[in-house]
C-alpha atoms as a PDB file:
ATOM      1  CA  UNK A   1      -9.749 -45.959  -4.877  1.00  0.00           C
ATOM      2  CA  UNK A   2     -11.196 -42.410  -4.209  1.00  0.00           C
ATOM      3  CA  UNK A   3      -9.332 -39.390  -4.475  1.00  0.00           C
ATOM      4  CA  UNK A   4      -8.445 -37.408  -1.698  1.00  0.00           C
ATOM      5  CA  UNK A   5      -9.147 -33.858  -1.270  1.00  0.00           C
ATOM      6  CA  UNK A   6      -6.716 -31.439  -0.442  1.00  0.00           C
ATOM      7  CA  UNK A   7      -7.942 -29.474   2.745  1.00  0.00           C
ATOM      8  CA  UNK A   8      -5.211 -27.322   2.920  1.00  0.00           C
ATOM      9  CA  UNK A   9      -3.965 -25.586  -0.556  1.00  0.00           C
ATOM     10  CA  UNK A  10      -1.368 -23.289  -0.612  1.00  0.00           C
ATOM     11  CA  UNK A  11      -1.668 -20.113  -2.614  1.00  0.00           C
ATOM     12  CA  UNK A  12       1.690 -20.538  -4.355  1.00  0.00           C
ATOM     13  CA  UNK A  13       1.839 -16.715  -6.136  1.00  0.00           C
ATOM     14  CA  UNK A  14       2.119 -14.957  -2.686  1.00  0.00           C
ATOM     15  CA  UNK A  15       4.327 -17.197  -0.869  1.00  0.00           C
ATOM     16  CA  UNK A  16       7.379 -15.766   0.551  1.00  0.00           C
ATOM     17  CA  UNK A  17       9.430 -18.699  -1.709  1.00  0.00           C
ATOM     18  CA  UNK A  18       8.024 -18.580  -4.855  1.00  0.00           C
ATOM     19  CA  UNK A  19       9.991 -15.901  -7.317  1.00  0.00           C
ATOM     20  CA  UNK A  20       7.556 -13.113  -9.511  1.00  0.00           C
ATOM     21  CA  UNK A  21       6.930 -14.853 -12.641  1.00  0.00           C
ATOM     22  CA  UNK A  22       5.813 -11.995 -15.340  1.00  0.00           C
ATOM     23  CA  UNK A  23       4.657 -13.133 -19.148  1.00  0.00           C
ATOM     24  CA  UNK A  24       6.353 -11.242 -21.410  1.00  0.00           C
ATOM     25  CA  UNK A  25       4.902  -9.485 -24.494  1.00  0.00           C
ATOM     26  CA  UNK A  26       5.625 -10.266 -27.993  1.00  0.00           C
ATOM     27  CA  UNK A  27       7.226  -7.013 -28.355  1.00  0.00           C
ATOM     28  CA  UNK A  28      10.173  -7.984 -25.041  1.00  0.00           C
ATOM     29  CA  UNK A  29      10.105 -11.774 -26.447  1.00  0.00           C
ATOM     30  CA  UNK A  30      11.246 -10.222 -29.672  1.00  0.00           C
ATOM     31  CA  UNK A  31      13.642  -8.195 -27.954  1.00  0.00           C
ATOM     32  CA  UNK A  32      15.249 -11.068 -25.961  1.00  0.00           C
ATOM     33  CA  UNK A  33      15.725 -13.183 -28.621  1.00  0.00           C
ATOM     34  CA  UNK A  34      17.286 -10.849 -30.199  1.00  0.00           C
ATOM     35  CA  UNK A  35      19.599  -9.474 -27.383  1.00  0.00           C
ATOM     36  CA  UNK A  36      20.732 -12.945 -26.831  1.00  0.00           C
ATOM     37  CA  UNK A  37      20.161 -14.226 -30.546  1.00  0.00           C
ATOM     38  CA  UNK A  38      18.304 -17.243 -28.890  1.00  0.00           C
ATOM     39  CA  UNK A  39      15.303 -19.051 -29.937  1.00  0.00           C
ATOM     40  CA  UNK A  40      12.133 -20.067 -27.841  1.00  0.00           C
ATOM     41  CA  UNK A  41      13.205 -23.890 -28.312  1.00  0.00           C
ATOM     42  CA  UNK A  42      16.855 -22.015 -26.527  1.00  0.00           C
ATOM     43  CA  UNK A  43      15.560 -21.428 -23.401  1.00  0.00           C
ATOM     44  CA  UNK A  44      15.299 -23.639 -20.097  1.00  0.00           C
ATOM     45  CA  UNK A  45      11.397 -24.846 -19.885  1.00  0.00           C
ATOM     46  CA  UNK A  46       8.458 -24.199 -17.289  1.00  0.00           C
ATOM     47  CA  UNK A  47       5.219 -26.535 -17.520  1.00  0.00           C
ATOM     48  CA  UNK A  48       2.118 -24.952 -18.399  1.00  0.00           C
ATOM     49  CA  UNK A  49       0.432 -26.070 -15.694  1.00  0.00           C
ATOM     50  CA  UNK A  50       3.347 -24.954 -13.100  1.00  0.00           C
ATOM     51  CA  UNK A  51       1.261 -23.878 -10.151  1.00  0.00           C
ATOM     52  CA  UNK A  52       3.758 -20.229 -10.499  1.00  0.00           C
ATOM     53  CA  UNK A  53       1.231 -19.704 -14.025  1.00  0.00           C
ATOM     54  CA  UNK A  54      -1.847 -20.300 -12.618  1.00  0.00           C
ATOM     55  CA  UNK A  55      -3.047 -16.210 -12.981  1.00  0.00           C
ATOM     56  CA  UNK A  56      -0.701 -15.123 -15.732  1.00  0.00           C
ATOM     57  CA  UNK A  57      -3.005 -16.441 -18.413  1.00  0.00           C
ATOM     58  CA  UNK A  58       0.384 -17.976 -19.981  1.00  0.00           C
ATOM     59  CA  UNK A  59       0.019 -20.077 -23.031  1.00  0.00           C
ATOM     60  CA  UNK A  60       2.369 -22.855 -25.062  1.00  0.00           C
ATOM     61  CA  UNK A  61       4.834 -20.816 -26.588  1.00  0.00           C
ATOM     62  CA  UNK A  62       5.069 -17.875 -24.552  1.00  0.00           C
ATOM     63  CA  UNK A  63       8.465 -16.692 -22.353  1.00  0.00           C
ATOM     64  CA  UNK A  64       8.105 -15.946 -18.724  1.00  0.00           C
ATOM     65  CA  UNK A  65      10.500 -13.506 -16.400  1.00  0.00           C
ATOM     66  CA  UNK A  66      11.225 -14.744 -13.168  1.00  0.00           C
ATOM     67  CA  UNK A  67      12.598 -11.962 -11.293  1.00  0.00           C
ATOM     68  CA  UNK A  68      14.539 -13.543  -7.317  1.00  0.00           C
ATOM     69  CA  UNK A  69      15.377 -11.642  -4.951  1.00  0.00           C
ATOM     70  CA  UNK A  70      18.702 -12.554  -2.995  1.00  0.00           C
ATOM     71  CA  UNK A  71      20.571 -11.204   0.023  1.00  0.00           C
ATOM     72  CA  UNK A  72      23.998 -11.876  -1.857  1.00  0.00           C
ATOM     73  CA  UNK A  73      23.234 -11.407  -5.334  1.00  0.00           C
ATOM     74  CA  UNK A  74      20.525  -8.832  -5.471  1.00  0.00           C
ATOM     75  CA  UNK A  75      18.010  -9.423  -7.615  1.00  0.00           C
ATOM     76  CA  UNK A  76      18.277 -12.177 -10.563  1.00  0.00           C
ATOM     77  CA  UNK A  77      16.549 -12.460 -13.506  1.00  0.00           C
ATOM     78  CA  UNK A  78      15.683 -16.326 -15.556  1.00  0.00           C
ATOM     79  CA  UNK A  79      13.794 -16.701 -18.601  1.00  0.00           C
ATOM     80  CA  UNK A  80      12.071 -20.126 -19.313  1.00  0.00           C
ATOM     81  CA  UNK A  81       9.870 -20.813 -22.541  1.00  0.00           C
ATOM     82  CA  UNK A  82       6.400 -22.379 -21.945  1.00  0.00           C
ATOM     83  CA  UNK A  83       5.545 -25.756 -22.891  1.00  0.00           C
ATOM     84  CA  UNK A  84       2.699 -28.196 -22.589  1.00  0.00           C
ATOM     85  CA  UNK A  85       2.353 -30.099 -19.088  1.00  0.00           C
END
């Protein structure tokens, strides 16, 4: 059976749903873990090929900020440790 293609592709970085995901540096991963004495293997998990990474140049192993903005909270902030798809 043929695949089909998709006509209509969304571009999911600028839509009005999708939070800012941000890679942090070595130097702020450092820093986190050590804020929150965590580990990378400690934090919740985002797939490298989550549609969010596609421009970040993110890598196995690396922590990305997701910043939300809320009405009734503000603005939140959510860590997740990149693994392989």
């Amino acid at each position: 059976m043929a695949k089909r293609k998709r006509k209509n592709i969304v571009d999911v970085k600028n839509h009005v749903l999708i939070p800012k995901h941000k890679k942090l540096s070595e130097k702020d991963k450092k820093e986190l873990f050590e804020k929150y004495n965590i580990t990378l293997k400690e934090l919740p998990k985002i797939p490298l090929d989550d549609p969010a990474l596609a421009d970040i140049d993110a890598k196995e192993g690396d922590v990305i900020k997701i910043t939300r903005e809320s009405l009734t909270t503000g603005k939140s902030i959510f860590y997740r440790g990149v693994i392989s798809g």
